[in-house]
PDB file of N, CA and C in Angstrom:
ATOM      1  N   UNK A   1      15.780 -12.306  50.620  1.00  0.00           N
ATOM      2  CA  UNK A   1      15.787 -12.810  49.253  1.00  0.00           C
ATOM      3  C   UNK A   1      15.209 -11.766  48.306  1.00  0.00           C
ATOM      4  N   UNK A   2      15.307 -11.957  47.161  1.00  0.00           N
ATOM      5  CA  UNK A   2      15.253 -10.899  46.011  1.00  0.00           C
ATOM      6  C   UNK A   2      13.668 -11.354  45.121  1.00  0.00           C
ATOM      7  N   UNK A   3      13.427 -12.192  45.719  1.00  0.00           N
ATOM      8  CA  UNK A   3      12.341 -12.543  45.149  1.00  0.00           C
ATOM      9  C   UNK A   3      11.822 -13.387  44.027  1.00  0.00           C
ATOM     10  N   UNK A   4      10.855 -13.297  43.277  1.00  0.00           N
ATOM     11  CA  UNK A   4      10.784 -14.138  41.825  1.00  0.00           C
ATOM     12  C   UNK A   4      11.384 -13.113  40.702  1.00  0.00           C
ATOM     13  N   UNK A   5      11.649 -13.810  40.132  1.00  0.00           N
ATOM     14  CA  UNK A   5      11.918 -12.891  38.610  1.00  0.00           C
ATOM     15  C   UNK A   5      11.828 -13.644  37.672  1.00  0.00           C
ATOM     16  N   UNK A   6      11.208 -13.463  36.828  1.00  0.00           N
ATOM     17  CA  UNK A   6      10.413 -14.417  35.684  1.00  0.00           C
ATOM     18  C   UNK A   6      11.839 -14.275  34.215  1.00  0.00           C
ATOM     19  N   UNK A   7      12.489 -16.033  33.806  1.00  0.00           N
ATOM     20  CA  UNK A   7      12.848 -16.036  33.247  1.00  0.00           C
ATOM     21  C   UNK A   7      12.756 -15.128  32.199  1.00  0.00           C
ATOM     22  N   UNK A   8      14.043 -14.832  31.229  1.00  0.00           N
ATOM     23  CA  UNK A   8      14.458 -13.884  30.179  1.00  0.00           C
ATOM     24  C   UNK A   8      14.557 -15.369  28.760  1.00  0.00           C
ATOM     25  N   UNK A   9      13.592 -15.749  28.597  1.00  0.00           N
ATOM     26  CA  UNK A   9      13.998 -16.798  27.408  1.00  0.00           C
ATOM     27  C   UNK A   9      14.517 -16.384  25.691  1.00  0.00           C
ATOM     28  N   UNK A  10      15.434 -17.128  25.464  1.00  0.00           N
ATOM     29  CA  UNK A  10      16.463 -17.619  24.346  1.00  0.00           C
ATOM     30  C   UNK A  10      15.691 -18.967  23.822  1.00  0.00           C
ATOM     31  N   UNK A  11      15.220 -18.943  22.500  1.00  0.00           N
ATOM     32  CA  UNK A  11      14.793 -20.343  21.757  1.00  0.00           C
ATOM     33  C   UNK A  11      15.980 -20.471  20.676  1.00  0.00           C
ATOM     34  N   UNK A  12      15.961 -21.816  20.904  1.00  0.00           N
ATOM     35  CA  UNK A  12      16.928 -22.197  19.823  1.00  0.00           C
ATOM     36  C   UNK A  12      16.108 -23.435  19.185  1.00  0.00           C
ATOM     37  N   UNK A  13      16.177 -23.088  17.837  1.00  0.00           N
ATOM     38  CA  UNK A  13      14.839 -23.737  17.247  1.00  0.00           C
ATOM     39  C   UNK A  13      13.663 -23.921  17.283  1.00  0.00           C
ATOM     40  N   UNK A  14      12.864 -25.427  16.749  1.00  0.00           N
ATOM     41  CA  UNK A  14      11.343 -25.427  17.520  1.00  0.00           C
ATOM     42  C   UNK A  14      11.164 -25.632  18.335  1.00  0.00           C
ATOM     43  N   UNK A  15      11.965 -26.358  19.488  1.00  0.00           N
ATOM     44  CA  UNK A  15      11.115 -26.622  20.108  1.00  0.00           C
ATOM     45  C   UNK A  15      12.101 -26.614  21.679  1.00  0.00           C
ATOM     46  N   UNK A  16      13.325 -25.530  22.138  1.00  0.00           N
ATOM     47  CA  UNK A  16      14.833 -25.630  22.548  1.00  0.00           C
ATOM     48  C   UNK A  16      14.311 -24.042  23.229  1.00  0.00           C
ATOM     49  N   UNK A  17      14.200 -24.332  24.496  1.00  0.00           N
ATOM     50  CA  UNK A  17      14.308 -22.587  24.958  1.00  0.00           C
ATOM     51  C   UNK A  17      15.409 -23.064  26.212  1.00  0.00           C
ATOM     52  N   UNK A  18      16.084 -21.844  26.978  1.00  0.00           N
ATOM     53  CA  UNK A  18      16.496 -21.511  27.821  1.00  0.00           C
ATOM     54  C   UNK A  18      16.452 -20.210  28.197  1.00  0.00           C
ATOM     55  N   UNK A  19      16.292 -20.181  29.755  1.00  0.00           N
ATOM     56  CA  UNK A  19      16.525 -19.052  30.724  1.00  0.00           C
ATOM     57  C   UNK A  19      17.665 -18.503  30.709  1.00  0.00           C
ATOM     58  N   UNK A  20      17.993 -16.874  30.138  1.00  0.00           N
ATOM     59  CA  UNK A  20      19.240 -16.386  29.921  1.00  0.00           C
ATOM     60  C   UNK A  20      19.863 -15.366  31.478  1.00  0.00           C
ATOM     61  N   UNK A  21      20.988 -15.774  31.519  1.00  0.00           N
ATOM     62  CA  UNK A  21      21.216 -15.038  33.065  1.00  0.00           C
ATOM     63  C   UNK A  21      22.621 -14.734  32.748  1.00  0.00           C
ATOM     64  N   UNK A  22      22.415 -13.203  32.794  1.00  0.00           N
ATOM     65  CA  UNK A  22      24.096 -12.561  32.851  1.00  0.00           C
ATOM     66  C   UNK A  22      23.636 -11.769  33.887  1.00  0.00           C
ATOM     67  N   UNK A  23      24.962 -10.755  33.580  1.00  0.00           N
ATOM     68  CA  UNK A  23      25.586 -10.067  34.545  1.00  0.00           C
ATOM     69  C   UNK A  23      24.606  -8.757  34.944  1.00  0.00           C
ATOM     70  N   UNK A  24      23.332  -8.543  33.828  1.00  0.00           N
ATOM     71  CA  UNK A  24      22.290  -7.937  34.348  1.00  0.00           C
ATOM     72  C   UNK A  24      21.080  -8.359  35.313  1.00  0.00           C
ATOM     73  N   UNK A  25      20.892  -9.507  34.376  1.00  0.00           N
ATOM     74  CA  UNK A  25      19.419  -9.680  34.948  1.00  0.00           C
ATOM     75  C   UNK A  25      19.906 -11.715  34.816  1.00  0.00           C
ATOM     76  N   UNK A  26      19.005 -12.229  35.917  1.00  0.00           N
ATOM     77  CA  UNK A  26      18.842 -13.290  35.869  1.00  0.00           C
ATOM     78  C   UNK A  26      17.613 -13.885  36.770  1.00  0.00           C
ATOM     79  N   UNK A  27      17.209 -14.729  36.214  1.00  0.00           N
ATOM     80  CA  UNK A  27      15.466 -15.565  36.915  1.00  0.00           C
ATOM     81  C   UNK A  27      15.910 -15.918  38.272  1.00  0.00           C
ATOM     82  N   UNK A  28      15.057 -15.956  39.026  1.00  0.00           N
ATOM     83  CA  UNK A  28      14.788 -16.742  40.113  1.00  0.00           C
ATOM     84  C   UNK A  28      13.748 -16.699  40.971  1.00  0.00           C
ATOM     85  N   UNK A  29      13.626 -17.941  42.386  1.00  0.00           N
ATOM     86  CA  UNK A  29      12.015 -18.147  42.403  1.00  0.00           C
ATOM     87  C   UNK A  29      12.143 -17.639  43.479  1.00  0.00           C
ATOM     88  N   UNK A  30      10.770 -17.392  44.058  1.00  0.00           N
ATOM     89  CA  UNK A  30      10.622 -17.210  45.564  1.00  0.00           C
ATOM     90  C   UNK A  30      11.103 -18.101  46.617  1.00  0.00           C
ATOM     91  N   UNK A  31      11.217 -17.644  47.900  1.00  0.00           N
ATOM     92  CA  UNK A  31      11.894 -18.677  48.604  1.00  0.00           C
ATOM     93  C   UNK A  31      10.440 -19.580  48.541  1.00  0.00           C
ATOM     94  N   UNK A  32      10.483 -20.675  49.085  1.00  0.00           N
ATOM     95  CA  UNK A  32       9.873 -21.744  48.833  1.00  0.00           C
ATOM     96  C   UNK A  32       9.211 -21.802  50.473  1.00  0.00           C
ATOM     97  N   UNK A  33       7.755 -21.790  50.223  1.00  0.00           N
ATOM     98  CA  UNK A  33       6.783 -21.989  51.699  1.00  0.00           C
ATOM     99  C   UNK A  33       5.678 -22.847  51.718  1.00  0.00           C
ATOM    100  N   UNK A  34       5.781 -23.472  52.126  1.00  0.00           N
ATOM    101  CA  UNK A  34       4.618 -24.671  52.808  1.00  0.00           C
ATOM    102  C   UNK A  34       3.283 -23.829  52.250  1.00  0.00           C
ATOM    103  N   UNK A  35       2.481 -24.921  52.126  1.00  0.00           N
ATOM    104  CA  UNK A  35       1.098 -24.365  51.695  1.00  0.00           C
ATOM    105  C   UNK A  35       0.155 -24.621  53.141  1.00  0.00           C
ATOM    106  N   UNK A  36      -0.925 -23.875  52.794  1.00  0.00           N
ATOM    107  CA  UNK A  36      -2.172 -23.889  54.017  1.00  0.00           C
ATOM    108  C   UNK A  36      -2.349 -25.498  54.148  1.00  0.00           C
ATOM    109  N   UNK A  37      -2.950 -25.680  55.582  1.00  0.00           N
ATOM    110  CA  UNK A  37      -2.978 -27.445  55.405  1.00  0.00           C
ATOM    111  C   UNK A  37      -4.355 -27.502  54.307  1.00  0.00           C
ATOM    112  N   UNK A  38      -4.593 -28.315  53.869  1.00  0.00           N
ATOM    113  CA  UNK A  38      -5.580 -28.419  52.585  1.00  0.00           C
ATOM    114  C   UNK A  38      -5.396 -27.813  51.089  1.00  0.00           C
ATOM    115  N   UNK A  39      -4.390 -27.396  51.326  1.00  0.00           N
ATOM    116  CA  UNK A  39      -3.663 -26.631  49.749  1.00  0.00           C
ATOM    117  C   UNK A  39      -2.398 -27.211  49.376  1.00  0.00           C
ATOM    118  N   UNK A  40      -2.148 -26.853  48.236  1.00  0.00           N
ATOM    119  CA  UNK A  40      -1.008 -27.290  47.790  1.00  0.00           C
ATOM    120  C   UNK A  40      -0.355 -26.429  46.767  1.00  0.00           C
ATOM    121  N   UNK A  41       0.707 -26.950  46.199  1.00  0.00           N
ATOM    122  CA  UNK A  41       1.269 -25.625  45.360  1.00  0.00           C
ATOM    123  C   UNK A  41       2.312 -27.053  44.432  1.00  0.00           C
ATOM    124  N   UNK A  42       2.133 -26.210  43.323  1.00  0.00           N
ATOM    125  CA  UNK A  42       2.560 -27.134  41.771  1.00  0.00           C
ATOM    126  C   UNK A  42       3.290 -26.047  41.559  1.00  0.00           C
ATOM    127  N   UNK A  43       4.685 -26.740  40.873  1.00  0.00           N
ATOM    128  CA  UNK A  43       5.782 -25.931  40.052  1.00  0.00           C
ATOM    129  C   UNK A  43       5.417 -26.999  38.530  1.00  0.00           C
ATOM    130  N   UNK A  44       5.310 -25.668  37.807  1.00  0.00           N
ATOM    131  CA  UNK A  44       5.279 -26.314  36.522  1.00  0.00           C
ATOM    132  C   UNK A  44       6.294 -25.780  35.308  1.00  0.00           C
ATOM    133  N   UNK A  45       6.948 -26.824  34.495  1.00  0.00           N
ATOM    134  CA  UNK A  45       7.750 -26.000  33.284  1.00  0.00           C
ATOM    135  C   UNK A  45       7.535 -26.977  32.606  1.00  0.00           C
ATOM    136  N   UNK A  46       7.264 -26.111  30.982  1.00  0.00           N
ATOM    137  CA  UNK A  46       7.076 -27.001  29.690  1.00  0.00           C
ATOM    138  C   UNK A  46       7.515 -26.439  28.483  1.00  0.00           C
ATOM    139  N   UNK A  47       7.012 -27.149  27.359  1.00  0.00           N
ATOM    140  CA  UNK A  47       8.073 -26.937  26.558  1.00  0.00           C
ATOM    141  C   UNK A  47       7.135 -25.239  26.135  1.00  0.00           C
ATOM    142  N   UNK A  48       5.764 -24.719  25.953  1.00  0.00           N
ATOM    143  CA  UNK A  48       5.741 -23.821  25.787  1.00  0.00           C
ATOM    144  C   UNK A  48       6.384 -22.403  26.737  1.00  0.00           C
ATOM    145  N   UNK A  49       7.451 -22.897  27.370  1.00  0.00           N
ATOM    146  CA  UNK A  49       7.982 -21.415  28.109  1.00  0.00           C
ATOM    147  C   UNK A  49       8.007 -21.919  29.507  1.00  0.00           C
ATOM    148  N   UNK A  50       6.985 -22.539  30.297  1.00  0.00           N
ATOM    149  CA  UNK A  50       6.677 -21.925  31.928  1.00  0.00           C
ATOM    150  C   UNK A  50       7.998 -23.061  32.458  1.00  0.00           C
ATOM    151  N   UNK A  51       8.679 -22.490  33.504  1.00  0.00           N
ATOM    152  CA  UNK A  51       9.859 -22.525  34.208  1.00  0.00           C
ATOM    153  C   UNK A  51       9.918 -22.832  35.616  1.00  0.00           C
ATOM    154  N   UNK A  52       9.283 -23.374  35.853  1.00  0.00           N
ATOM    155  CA  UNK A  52       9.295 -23.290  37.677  1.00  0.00           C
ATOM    156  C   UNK A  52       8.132 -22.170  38.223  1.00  0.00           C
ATOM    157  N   UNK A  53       7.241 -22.539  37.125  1.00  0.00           N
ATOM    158  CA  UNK A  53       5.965 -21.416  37.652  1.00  0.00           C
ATOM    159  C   UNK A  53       4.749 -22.342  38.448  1.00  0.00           C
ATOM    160  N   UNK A  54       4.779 -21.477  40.004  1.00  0.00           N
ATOM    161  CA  UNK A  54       4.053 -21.450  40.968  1.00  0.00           C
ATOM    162  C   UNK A  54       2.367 -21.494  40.958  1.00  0.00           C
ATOM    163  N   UNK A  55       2.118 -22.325  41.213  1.00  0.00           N
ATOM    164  CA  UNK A  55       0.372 -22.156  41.116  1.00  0.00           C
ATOM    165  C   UNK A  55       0.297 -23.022  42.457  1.00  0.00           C
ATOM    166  N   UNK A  56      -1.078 -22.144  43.406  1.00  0.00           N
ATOM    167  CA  UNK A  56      -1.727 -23.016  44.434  1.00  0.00           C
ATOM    168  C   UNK A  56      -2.848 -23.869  43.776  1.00  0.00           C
ATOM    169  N   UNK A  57      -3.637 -24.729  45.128  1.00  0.00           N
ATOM    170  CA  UNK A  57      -4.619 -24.941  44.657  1.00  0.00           C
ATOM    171  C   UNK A  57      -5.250 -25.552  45.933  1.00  0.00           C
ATOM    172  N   UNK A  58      -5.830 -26.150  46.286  1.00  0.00           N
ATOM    173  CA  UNK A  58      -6.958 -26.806  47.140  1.00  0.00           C
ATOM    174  C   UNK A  58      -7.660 -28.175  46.691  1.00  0.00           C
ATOM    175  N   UNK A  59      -7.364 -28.774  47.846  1.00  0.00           N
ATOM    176  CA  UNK A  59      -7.835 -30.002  47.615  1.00  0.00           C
ATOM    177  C   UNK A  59      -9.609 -30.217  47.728  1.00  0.00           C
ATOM    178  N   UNK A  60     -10.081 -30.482  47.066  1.00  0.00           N
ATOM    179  CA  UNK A  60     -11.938 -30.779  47.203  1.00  0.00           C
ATOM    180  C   UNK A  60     -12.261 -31.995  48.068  1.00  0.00           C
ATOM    181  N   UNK A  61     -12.956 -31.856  48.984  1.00  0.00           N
ATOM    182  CA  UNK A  61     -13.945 -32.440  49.769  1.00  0.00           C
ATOM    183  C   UNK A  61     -14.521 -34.032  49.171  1.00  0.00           C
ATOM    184  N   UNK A  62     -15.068 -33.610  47.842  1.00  0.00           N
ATOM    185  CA  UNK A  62     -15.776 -34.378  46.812  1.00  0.00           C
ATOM    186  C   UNK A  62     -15.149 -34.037  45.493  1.00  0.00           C
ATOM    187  N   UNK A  63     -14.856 -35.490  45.089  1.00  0.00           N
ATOM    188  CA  UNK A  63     -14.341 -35.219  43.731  1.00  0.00           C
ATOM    189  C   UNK A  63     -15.279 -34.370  43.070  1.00  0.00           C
ATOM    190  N   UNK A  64     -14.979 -34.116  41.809  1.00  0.00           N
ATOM    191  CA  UNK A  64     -15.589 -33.392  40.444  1.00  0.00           C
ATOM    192  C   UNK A  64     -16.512 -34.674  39.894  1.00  0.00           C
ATOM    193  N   UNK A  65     -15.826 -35.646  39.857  1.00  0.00           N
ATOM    194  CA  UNK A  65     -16.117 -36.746  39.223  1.00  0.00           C
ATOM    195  C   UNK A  65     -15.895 -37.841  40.198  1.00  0.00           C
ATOM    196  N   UNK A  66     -17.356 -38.768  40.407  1.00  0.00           N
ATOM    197  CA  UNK A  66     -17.753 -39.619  41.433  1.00  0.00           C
ATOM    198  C   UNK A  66     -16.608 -40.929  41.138  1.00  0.00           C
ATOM    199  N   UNK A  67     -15.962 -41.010  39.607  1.00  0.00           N
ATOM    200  CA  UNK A  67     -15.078 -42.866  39.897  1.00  0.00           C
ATOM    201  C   UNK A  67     -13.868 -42.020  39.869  1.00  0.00           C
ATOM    202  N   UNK A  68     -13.588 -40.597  39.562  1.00  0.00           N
ATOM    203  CA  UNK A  68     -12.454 -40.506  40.653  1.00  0.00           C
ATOM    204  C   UNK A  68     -12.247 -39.674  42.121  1.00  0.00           C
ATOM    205  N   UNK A  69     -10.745 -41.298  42.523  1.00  0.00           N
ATOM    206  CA  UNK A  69     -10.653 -41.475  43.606  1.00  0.00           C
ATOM    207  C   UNK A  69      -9.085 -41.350  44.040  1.00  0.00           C
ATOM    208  N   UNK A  70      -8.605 -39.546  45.039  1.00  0.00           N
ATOM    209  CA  UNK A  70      -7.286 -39.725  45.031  1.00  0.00           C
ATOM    210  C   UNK A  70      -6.950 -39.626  46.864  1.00  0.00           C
ATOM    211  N   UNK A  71      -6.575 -40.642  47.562  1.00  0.00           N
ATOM    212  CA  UNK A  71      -6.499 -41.025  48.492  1.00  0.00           C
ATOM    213  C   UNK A  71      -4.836 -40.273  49.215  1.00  0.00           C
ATOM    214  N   UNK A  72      -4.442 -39.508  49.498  1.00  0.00           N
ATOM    215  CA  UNK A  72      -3.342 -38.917  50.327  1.00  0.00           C
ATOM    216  C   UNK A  72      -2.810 -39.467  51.846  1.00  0.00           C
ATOM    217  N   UNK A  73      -1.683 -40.035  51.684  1.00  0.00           N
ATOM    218  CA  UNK A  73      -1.203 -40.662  52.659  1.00  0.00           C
ATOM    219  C   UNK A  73      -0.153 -40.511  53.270  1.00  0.00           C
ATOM    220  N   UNK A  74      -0.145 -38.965  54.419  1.00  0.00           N
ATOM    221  CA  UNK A  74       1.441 -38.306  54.026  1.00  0.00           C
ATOM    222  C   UNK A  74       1.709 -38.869  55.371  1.00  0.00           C
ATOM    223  N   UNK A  75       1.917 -40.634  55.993  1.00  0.00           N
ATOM    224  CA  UNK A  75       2.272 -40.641  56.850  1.00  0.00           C
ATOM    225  C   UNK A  75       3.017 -42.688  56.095  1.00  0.00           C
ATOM    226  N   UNK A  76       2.932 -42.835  54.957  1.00  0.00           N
ATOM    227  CA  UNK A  76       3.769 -43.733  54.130  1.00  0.00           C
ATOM    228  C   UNK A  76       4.507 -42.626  53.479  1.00  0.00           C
ATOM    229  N   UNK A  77       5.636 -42.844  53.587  1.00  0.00           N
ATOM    230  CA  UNK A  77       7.180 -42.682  53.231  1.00  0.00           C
ATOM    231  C   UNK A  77       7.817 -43.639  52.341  1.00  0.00           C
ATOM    232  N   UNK A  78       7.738 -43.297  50.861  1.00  0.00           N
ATOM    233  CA  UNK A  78       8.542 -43.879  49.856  1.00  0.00           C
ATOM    234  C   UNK A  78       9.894 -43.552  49.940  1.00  0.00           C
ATOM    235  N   UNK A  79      10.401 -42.253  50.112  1.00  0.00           N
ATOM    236  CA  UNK A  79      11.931 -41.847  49.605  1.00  0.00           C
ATOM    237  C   UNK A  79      12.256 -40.587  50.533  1.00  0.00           C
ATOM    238  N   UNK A  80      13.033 -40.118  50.777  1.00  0.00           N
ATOM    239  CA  UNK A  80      13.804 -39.379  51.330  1.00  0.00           C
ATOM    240  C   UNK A  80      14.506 -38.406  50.636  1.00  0.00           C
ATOM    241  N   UNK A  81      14.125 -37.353  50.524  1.00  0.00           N
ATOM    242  CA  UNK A  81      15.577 -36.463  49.216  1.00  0.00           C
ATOM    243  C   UNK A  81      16.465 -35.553  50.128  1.00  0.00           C
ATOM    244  N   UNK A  82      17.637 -36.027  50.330  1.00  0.00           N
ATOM    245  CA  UNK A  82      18.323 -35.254  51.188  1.00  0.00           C
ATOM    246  C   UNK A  82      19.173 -34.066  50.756  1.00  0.00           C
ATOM    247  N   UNK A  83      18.953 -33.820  49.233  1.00  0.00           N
ATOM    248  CA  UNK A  83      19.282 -32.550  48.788  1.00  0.00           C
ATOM    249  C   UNK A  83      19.636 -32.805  46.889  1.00  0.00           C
ATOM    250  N   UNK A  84      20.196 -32.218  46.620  1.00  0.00           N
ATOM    251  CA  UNK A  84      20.316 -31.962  44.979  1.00  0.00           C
ATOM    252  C   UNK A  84      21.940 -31.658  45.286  1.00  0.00           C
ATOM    253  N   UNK A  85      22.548 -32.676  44.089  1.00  0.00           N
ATOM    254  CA  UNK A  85      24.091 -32.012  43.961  1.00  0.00           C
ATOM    255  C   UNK A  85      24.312 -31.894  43.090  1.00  0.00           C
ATOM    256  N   UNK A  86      25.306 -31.579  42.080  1.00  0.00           N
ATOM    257  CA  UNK A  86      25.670 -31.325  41.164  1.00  0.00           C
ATOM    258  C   UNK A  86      27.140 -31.271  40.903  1.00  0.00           C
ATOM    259  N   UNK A  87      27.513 -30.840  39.367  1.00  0.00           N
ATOM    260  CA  UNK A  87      29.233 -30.781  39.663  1.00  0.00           C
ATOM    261  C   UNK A  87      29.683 -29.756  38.488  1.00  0.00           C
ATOM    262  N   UNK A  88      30.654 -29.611  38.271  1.00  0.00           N
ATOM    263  CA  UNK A  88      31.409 -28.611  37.485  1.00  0.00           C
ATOM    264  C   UNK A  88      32.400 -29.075  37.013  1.00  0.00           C
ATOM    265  N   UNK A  89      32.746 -29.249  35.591  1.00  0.00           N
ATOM    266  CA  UNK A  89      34.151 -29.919  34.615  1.00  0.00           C
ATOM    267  C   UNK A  89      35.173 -29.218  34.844  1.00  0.00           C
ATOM    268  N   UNK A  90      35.886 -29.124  34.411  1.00  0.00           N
ATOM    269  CA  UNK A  90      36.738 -28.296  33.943  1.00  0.00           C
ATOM    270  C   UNK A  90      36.716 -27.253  32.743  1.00  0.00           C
ATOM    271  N   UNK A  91      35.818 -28.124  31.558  1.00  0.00           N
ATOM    272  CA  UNK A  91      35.243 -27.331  30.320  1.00  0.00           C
ATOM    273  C   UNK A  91      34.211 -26.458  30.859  1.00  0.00           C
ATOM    274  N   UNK A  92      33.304 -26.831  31.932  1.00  0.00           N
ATOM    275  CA  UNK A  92      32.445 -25.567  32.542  1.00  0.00           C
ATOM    276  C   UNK A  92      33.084 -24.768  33.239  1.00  0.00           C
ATOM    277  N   UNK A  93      33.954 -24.963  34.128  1.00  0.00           N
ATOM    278  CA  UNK A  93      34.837 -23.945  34.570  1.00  0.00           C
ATOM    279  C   UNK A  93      35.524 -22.888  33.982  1.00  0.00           C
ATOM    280  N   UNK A  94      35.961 -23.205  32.645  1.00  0.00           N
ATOM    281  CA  UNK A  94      36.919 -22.267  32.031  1.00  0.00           C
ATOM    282  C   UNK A  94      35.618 -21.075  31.156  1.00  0.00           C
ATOM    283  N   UNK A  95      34.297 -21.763  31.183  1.00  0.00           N
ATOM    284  CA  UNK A  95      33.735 -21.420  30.102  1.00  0.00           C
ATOM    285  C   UNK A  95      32.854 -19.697  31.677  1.00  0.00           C
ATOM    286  N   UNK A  96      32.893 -20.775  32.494  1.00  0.00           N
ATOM    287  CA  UNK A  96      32.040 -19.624  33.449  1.00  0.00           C
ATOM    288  C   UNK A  96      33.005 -18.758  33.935  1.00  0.00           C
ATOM    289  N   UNK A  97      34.281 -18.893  34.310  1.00  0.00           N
ATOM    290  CA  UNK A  97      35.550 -17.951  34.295  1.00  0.00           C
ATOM    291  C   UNK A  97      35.783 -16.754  33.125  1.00  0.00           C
ATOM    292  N   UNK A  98      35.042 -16.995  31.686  1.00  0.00           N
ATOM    293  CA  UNK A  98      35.200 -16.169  30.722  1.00  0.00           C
ATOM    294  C   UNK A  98      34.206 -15.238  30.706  1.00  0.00           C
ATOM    295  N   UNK A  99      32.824 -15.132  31.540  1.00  0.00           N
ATOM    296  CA  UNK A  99      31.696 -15.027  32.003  1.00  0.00           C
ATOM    297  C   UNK A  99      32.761 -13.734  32.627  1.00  0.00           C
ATOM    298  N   UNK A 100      31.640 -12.050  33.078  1.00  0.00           N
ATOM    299  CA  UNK A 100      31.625 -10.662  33.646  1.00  0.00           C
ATOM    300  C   UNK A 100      31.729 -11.334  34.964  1.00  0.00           C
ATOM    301  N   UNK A 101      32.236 -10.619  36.260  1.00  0.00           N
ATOM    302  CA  UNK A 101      32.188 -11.015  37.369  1.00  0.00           C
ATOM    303  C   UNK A 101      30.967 -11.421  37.948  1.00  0.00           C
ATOM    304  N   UNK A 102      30.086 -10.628  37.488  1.00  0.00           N
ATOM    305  CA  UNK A 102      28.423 -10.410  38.010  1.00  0.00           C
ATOM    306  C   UNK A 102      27.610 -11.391  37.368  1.00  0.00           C
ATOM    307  N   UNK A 103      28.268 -11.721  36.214  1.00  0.00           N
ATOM    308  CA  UNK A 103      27.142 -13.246  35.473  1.00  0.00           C
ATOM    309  C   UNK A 103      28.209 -14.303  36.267  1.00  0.00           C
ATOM    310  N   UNK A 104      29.241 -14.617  36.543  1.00  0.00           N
ATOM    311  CA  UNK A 104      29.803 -15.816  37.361  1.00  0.00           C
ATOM    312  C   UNK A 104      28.951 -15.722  38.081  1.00  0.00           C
ATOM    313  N   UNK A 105      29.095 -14.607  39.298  1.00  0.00           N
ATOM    314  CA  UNK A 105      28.114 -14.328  40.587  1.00  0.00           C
ATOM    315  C   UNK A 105      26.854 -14.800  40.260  1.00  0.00           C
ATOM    316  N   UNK A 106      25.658 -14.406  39.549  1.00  0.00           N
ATOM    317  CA  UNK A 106      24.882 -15.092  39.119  1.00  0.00           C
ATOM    318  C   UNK A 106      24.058 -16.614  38.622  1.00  0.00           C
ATOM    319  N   UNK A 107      25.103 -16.626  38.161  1.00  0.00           N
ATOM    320  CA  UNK A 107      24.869 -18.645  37.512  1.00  0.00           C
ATOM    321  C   UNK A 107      25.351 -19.448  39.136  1.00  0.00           C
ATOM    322  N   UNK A 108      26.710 -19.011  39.652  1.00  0.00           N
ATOM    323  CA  UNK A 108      26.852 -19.989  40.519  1.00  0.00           C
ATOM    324  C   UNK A 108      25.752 -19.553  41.766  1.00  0.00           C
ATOM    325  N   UNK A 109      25.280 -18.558  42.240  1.00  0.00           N
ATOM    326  CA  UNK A 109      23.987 -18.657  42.755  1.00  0.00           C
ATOM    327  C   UNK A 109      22.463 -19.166  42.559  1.00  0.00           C
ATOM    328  N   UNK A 110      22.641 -19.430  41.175  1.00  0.00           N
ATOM    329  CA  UNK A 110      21.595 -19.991  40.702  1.00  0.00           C
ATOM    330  C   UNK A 110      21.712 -21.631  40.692  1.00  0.00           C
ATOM    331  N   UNK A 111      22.939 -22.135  40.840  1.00  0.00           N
ATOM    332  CA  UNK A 111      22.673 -23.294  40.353  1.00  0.00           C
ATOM    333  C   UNK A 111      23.237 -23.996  41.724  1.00  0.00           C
ATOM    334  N   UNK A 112      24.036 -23.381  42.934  1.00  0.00           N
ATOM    335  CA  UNK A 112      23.766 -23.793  44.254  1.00  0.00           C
ATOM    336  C   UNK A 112      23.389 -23.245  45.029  1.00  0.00           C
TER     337      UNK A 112
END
């Protein structure tokens, strides 16, 4: 894998950004790895910019604060995610067909 590469952002207006990906340069994350047992790792994106940005962290022993109380129970099972799909129009098709060979190559790697 090619590694992280930290979005190229485009704002459109106040408050409207996107990650720009052509046929030069385009974002993407690290492959994705399990944390140490007692750690964890947060993807965060908001509206000031951050995109799928990586932060660890560690769980404490003792709260910070004695009335809170966060109890981890990774052996109840709410849901199952058996993957992410997606789809493509016809109006996206014609529009990513008008797209350099290398930004097609790009977006459709990025987005399956």
């Amino acid at each position: 894998s090619a590694g992280a590469r930290p979005c190229s952002p485009k704002y459109f207006g106040r408050d409207a950004m996107v990650c720009v990906c052509s046929a030069a340069y385009c974002d993407a994350l690290d492959p994705v790895v399990l944390p140490a047992p007692g750690a964890f790792a947060r993807y965060e994106s908001s509206k000031a910019g951050k995109r799928l940005e990586r932060s660890e962290g560690t769980f404490q022993r003792s709260p910070p604060r004695p009335d809170l109380v966060l109890t981890l129970d990774t052996t109840q099972r709410f849901q199952r995610v058996k993957g992410f799909g997606g789809s493509i129009t016809d109006a996206a098709a014609i529009n990513i067909l008008s797209l350099p060979a290398a930004a097609q190559e790009h977006l459709l790697r990025s987005y399956f």
